[in-house]
Protein backbone atom coordinates (compact mmCIF):
# COMPACT_ATOMS: atom_id res chain seq x y z
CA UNK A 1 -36.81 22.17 -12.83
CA UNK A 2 -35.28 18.52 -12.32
CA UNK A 3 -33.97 16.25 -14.99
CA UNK A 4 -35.99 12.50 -14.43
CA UNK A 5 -33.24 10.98 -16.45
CA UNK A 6 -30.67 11.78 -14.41
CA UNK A 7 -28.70 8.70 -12.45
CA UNK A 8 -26.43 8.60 -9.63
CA UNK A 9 -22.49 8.65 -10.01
CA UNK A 10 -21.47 4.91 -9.93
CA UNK A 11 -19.31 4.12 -6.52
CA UNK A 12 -15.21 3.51 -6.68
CA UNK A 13 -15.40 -0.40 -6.46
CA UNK A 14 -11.74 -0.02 -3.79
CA UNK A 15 -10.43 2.46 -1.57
CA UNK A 16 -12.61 5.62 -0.42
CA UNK A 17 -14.39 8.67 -1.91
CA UNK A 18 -11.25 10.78 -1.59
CA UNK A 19 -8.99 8.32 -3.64
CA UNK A 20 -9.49 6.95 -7.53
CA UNK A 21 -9.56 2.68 -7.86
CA UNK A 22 -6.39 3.03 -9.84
CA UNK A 23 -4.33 5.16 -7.43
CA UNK A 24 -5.39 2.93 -4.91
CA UNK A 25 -4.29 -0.54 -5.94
CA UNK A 26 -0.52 0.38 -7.44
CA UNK A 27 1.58 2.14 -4.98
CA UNK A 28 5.19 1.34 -6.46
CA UNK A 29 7.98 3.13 -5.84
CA UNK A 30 11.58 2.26 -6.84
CA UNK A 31 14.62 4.22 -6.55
CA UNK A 32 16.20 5.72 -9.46
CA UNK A 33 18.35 3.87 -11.62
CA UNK A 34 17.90 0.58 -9.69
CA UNK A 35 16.87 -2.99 -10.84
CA UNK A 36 14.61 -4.81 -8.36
CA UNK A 37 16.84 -7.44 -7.60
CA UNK A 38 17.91 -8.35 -4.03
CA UNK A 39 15.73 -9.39 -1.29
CA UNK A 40 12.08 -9.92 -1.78
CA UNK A 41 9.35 -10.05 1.04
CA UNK A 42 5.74 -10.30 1.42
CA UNK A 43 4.09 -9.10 4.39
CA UNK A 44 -0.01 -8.79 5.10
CA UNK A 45 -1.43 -5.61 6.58
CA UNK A 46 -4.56 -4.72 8.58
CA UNK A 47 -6.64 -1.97 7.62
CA UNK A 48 -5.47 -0.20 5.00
CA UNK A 49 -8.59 1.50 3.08
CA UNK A 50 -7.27 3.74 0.04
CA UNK A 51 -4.59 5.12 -1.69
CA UNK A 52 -3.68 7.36 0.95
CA UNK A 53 -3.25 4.38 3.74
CA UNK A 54 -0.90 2.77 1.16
CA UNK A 55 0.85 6.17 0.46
CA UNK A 56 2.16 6.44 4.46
CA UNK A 57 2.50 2.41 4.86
CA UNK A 58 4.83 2.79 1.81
CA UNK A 59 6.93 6.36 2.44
CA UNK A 60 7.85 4.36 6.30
CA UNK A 61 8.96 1.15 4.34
CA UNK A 62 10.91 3.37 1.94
CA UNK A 63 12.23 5.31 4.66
CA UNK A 64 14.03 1.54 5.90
CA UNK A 65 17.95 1.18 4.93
CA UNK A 66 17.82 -0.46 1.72
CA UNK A 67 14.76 -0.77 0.85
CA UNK A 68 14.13 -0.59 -3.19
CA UNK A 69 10.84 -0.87 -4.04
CA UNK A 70 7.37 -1.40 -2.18
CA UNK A 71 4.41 -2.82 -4.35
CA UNK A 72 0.70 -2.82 -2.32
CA UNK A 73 -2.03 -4.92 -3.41
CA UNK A 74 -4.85 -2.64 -1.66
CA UNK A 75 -7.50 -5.10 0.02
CA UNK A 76 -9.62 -1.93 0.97
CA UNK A 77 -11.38 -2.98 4.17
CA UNK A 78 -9.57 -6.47 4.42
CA UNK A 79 -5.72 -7.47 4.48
CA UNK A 80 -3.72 -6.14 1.95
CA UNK A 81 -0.32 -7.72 0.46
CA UNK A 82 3.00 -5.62 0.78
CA UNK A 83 5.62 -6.61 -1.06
CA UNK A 84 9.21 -4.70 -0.01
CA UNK A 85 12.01 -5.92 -2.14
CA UNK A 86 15.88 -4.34 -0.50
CA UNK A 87 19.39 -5.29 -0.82
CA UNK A 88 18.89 -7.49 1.78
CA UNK A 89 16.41 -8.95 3.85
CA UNK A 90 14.85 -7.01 6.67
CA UNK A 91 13.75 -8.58 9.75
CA UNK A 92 10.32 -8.51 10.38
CA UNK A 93 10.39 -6.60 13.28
CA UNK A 94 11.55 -3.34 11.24
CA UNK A 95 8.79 -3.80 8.88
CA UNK A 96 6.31 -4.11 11.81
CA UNK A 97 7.90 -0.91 13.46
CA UNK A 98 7.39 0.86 9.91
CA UNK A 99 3.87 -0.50 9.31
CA UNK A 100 2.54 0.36 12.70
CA UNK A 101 4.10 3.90 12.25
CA UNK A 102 2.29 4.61 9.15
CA UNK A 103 -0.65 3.68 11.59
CA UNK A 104 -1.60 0.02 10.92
CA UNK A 105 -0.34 -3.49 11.99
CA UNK A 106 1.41 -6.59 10.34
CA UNK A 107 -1.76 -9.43 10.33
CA UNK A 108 -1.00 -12.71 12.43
CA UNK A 109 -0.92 -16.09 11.06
């Protein structure tokens, strides 16, 4: 017996199957008892899908002396925006190093 009125679940409109739309755009994560001031950075990544590709790009960042807080606007499929704010500004070859560790790249110009 089959139900005609039955309809398909809608898709997640970002990220993947595995990952809900709201887990994937806000991955921010600030230390304890900190304010967000200090240095603040924006860098844009390649290929970052869902919330689990922003999960590891942000626990390398976080893993980065003095980093605060990492904020990623997930672009699934295109380039997202990472935003790192620290006590002081990192060069961008650390953030590269972390990025590409978590298993994606900085974009170019």
């Amino acid at each position: 017996m089959t139900d005609p009125t039955r309809s398909p679940l809608p898709m997640a409109s970002t990220g993947c199957a595995c990952c809900a739309p709201a887990t994937a755009t806000d991955h921010a994560t600030a230390a304890a008892g900190t304010a967000s001031a200090g240095s603040t950075a924006a860098y844009r990544v390649e290929g970052m899908t869902c919330g689990h590709c922003a999960s590891s790009v942000t626990e390398e960042l976080t893993a980065l002396e003095g980093v605060r807080e990492v904020h990623i606007d997930l672009v699934a499929g295109g380039t997202s925006t990472v935003t790192v704010t620290a006590e002081h500004p990192l060069s961008t070859e650390e953030v590269r190093v972390a990025v590409e560790d978590a298993g994606y790249a900085l974009a170019t110009a």
